[in-house]
N, C-alpha and C. Protein backbone atom coordinates (compact mmCIF):
# COMPACT_ATOMS: atom_id res chain seq x y z
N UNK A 1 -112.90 -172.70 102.99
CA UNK A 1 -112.09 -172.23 104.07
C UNK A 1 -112.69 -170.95 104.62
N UNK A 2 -112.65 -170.76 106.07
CA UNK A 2 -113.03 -169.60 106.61
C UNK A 2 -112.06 -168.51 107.27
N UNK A 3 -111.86 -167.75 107.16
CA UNK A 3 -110.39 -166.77 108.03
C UNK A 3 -110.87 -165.89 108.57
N UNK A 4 -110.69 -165.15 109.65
CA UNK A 4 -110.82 -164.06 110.52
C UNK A 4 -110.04 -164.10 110.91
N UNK A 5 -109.57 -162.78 110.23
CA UNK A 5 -108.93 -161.15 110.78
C UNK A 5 -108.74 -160.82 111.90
N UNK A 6 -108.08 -161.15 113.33
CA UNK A 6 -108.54 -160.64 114.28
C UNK A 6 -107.18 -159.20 114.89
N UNK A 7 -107.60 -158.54 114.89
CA UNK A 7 -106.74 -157.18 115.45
C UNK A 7 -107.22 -156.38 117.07
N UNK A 8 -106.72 -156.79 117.45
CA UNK A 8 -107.20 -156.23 119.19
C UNK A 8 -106.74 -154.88 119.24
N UNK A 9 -108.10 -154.44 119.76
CA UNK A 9 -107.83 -153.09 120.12
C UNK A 9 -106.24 -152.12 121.23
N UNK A 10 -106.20 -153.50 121.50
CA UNK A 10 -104.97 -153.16 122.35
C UNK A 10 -104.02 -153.13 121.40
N UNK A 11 -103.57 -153.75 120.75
CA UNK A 11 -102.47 -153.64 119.87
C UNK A 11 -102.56 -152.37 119.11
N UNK A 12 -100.90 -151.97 118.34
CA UNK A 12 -101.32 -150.38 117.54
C UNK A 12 -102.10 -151.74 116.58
N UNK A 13 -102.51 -149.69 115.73
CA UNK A 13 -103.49 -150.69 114.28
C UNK A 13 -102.28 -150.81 113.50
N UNK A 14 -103.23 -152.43 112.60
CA UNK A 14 -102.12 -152.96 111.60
C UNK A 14 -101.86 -152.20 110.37
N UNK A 15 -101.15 -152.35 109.67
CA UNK A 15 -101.03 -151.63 108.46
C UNK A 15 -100.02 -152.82 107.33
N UNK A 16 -101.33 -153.23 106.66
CA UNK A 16 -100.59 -153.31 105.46
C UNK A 16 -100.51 -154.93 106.22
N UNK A 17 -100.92 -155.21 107.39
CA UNK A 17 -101.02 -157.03 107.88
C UNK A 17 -101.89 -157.10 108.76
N UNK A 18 -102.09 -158.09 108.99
CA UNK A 18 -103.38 -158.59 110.32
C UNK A 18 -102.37 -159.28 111.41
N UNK A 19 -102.89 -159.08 112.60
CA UNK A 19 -102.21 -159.24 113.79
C UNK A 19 -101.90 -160.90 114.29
N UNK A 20 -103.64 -161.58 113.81
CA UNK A 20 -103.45 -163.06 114.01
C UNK A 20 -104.69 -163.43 112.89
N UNK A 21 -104.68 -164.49 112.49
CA UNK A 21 -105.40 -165.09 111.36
C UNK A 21 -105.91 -166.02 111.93
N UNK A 22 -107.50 -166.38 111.89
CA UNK A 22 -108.09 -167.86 112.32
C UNK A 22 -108.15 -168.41 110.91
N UNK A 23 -107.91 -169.74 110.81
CA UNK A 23 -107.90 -170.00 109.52
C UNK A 23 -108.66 -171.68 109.77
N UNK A 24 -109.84 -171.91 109.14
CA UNK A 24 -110.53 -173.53 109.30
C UNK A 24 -110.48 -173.80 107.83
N UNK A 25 -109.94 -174.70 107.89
CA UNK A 25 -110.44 -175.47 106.34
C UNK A 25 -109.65 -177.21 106.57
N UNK A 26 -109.10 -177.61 105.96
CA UNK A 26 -109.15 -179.00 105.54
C UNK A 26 -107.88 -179.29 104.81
N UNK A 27 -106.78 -178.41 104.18
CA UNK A 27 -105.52 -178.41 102.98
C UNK A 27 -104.84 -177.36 103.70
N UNK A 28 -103.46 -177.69 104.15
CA UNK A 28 -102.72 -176.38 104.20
C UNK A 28 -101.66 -176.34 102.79
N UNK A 29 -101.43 -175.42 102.78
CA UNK A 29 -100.32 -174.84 101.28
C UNK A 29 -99.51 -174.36 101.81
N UNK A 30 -97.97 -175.41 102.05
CA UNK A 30 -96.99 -174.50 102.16
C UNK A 30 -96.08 -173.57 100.96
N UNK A 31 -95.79 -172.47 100.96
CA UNK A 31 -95.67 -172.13 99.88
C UNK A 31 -94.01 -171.29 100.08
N UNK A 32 -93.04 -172.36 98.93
CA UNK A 32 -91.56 -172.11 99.84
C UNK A 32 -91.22 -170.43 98.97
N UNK A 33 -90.51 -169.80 99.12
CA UNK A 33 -89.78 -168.62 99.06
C UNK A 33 -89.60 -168.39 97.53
N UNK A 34 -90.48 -167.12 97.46
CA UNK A 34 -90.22 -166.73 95.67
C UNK A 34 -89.32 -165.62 95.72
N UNK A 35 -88.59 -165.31 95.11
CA UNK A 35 -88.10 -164.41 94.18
C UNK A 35 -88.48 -163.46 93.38
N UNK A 36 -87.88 -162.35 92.71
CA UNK A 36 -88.02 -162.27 91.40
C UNK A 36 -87.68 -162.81 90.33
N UNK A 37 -87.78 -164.09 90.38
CA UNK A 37 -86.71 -165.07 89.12
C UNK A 37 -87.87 -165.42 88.24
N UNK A 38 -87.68 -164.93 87.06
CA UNK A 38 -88.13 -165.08 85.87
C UNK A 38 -88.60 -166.88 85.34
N UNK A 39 -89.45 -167.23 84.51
CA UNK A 39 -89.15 -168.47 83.94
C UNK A 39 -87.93 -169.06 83.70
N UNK A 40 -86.60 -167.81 83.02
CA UNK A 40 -86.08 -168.65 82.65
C UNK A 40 -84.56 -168.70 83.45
N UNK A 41 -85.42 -168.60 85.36
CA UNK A 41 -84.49 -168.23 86.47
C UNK A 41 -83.41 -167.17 86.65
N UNK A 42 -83.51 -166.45 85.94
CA UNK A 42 -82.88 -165.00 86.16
C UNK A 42 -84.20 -163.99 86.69
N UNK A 43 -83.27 -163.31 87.95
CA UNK A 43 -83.68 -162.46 88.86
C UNK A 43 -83.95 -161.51 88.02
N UNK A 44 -85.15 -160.63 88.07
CA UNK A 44 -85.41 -159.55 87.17
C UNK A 44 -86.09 -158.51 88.13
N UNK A 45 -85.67 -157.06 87.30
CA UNK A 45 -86.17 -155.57 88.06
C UNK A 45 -85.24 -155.48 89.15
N UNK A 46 -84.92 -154.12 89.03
CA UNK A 46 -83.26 -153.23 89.35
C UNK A 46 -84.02 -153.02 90.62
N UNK A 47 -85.03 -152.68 91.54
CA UNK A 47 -85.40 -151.74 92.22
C UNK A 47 -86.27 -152.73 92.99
N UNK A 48 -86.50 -152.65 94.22
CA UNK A 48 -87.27 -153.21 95.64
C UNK A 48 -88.69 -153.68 94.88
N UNK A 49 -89.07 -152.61 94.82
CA UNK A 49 -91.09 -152.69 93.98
C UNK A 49 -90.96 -153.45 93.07
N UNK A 50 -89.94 -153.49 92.01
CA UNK A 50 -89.99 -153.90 90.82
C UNK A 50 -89.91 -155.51 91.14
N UNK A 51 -88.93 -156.08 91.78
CA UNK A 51 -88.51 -157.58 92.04
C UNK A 51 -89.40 -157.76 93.36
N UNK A 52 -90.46 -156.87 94.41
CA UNK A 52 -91.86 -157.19 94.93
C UNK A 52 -92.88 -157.79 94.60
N UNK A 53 -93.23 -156.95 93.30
CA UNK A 53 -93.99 -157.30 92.55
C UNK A 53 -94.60 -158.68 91.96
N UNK A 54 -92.58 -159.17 91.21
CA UNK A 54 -92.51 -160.26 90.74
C UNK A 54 -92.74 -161.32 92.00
N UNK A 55 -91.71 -161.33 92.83
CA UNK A 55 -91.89 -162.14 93.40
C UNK A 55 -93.51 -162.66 94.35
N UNK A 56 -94.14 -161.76 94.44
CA UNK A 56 -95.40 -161.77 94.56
C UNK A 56 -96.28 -162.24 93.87
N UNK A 57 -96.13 -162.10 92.63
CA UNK A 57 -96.85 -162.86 91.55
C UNK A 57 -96.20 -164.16 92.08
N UNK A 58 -95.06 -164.51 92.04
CA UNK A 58 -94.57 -165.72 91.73
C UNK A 58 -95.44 -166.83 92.60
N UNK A 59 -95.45 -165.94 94.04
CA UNK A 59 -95.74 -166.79 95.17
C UNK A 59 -97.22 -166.86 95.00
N UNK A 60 -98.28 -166.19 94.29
CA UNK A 60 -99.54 -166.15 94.30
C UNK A 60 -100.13 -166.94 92.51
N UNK A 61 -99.06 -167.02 92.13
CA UNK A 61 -99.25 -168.24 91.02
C UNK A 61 -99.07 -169.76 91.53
N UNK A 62 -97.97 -170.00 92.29
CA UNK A 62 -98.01 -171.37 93.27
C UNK A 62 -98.99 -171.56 93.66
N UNK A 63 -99.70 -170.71 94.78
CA UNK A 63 -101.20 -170.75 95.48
C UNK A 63 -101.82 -171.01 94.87
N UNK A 64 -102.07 -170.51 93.39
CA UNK A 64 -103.05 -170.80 92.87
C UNK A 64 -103.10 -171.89 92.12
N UNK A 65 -101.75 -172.53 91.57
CA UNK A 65 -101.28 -173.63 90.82
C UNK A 65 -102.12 -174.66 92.01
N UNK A 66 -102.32 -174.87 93.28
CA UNK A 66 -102.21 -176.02 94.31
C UNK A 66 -103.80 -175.69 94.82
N UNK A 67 -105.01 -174.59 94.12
CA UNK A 67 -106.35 -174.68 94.35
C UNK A 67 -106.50 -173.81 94.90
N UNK A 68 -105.46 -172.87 95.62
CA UNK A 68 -105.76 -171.64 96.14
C UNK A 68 -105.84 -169.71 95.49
N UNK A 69 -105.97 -168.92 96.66
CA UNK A 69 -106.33 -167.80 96.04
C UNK A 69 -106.02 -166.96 97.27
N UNK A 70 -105.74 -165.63 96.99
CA UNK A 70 -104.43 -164.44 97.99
C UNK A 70 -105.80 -164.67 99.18
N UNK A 71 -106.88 -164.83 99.71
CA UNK A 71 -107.60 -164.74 99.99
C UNK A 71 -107.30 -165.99 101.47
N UNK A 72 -106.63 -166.85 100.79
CA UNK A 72 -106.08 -168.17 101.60
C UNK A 72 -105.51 -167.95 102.38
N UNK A 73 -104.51 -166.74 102.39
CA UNK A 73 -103.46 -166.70 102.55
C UNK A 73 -102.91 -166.50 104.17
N UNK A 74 -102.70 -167.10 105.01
CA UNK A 74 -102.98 -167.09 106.28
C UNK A 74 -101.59 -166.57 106.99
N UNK A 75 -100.78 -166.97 106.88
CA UNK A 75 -99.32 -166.21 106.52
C UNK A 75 -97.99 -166.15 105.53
N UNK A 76 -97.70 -164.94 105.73
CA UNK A 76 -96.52 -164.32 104.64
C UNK A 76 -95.17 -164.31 105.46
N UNK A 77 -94.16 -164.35 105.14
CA UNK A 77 -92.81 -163.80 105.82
C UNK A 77 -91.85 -163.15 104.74
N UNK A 78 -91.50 -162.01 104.58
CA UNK A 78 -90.93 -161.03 103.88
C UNK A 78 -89.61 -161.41 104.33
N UNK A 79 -88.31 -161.70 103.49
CA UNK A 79 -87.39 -161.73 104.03
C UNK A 79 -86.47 -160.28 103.07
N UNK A 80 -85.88 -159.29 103.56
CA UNK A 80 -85.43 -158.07 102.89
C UNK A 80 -83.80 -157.75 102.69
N UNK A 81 -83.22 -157.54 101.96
CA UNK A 81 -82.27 -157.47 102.12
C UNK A 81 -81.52 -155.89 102.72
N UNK A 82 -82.26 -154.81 102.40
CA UNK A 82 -82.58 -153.42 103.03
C UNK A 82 -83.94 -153.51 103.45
N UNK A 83 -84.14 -153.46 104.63
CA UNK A 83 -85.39 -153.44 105.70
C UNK A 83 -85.61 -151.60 105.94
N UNK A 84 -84.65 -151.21 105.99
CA UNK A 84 -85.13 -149.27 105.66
C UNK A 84 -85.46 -148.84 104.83
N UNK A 85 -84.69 -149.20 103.40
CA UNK A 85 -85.52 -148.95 102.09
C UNK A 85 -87.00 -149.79 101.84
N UNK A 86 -86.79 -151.18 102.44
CA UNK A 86 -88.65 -151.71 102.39
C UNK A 86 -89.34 -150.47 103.26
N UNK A 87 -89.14 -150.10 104.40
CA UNK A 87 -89.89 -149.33 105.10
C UNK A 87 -90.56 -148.04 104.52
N UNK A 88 -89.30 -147.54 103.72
CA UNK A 88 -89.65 -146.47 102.88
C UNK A 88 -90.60 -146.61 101.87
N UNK A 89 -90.46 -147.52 100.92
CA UNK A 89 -91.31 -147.66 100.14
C UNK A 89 -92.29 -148.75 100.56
N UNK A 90 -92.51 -148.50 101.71
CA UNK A 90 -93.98 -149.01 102.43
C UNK A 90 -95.14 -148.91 101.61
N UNK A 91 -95.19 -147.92 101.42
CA UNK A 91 -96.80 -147.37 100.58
C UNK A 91 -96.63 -147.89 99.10
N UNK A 92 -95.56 -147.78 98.75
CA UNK A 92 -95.48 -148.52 97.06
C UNK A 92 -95.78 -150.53 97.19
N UNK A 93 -95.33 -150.36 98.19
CA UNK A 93 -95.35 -151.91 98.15
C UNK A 93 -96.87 -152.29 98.58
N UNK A 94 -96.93 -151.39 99.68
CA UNK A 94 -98.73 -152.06 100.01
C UNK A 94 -99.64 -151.64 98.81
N UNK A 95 -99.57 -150.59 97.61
CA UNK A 95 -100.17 -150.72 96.51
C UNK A 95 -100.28 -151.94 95.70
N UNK A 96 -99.21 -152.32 95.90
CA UNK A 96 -98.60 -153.40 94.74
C UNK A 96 -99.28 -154.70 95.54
N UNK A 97 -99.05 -154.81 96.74
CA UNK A 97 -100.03 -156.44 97.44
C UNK A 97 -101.73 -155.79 97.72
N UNK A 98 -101.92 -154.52 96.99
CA UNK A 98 -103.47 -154.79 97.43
C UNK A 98 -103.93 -155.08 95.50
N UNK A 99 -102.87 -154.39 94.85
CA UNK A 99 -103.39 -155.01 93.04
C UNK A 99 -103.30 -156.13 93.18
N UNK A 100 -102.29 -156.94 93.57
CA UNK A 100 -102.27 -158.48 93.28
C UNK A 100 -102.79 -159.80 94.45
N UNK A 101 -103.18 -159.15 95.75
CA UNK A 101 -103.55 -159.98 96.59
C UNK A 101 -104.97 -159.71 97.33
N UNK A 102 -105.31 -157.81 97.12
CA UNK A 102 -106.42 -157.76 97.78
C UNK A 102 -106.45 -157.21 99.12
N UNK A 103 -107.36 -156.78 99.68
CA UNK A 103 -107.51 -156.24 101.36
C UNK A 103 -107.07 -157.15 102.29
N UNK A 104 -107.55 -158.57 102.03
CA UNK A 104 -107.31 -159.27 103.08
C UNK A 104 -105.99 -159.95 103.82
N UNK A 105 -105.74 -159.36 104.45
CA UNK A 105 -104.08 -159.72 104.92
C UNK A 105 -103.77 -160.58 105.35
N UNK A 106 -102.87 -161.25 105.08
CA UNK A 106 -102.45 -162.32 106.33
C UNK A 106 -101.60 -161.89 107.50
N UNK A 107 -101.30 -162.49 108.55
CA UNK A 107 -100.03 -162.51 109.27
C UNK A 107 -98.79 -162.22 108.54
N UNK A 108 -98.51 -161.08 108.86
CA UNK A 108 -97.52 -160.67 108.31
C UNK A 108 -96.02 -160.72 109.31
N UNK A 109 -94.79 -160.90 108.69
CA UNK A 109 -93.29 -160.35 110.01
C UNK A 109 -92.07 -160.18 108.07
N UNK A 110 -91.73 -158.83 108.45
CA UNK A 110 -90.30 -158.36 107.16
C UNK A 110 -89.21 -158.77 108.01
N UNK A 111 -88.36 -159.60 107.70
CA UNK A 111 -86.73 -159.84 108.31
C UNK A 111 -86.04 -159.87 107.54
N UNK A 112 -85.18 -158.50 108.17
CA UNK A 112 -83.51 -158.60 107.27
C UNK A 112 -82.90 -159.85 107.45
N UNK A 113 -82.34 -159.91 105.78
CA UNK A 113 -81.40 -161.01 105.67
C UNK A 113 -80.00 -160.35 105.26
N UNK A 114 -79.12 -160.63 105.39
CA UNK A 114 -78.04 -160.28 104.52
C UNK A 114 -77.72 -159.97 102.97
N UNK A 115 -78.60 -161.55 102.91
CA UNK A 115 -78.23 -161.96 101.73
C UNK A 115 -79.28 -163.41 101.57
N UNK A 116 -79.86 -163.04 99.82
CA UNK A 116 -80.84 -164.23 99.57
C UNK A 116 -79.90 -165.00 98.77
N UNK A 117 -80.92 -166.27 98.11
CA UNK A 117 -80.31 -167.35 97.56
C UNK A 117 -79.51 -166.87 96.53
N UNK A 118 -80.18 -166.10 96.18
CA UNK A 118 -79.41 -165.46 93.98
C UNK A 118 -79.21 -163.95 94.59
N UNK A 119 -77.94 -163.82 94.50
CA UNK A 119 -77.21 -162.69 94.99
C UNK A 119 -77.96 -161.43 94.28
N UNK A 120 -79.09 -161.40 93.32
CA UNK A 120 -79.15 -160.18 92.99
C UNK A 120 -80.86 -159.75 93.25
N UNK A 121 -80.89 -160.82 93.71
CA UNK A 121 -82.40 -160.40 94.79
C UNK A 121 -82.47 -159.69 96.09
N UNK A 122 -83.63 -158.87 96.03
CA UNK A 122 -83.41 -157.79 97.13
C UNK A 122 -84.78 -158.45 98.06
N UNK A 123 -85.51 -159.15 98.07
CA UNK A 123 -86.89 -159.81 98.80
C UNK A 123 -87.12 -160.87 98.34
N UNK A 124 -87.31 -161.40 99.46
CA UNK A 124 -88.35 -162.84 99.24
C UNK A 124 -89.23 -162.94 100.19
N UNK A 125 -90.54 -163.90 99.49
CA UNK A 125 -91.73 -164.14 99.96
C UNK A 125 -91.88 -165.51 100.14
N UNK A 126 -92.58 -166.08 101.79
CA UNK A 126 -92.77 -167.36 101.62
C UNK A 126 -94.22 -167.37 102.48
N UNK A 127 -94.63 -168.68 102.50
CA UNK A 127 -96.04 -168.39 103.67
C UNK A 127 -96.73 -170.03 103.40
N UNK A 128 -97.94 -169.66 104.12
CA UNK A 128 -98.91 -170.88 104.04
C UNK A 128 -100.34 -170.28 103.89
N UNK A 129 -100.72 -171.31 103.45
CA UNK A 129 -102.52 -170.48 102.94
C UNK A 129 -103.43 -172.19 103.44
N UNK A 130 -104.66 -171.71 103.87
CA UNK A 130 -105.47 -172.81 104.85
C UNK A 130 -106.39 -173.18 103.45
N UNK A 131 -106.86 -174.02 103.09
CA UNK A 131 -107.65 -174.18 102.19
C UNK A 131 -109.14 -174.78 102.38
N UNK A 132 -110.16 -174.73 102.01
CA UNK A 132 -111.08 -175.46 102.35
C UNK A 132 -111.15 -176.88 101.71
């Protein structure tokens, strides 16, 4: 699979996502909405970063379960349940997706939700990754 990054100078600069993704390959991976839910489906970690984290892993163990790698990853959609506190801990979180996913960003969009599936989740992650 091949991807380019593309960010136009016209646009502000991205941070922490890429503006549009070319993505060629041959397999798409849809990859439905993780959590922080543990193996043994309990939501785990009190705090935004903490259940980020997880759920990030979660969604980048699928990818990889189906031949892929964060590298695939062509778009993400953040769904938040506090979209001001994600904002805040902007910089903790983009630490945490460059340990576990790397520089290369996908298409990124964060939307408040009210409320996720398991009432004690504060984010979820879903997306698609292009495969070769």
């Amino acid at each position: 699979m091949s991807t380019e990054r593309v960010n136009p100078p016209d646009l502000s600069p991205p941070t922490g996502f890429s503006h549009a993704v070319v993505a060629t390959g041959s397999r798409l991976v849809f990859l439905a909405g993780q959590t922080a839910l543990d193996t043994d489906g309990k939501v785990v970690g009190e705090t935004l970063p903490e259940q980020f984290e997880v759920a990030l892993t979660n969604l980048l163990t699928a990818l990889r379960a189906a031949g892929g790698a964060p590298a695939d990853l062509a778009r993400v959609t953040v769904y938040a349940t506090d979209v001001a506190d994600y904002r805040v801990r902007a910089p903790e979180l983009g630490r945490i997706w460059r340990t576990l996913a790397g520089r290369d960003y996908p298409a990124m969009a964060v939307i408040g939700a009210a409320r996720l599936w398991d009432e004690q989740a504060l984010v979820e992650l879903d997306g698609f990754a292009v495969l070769s």
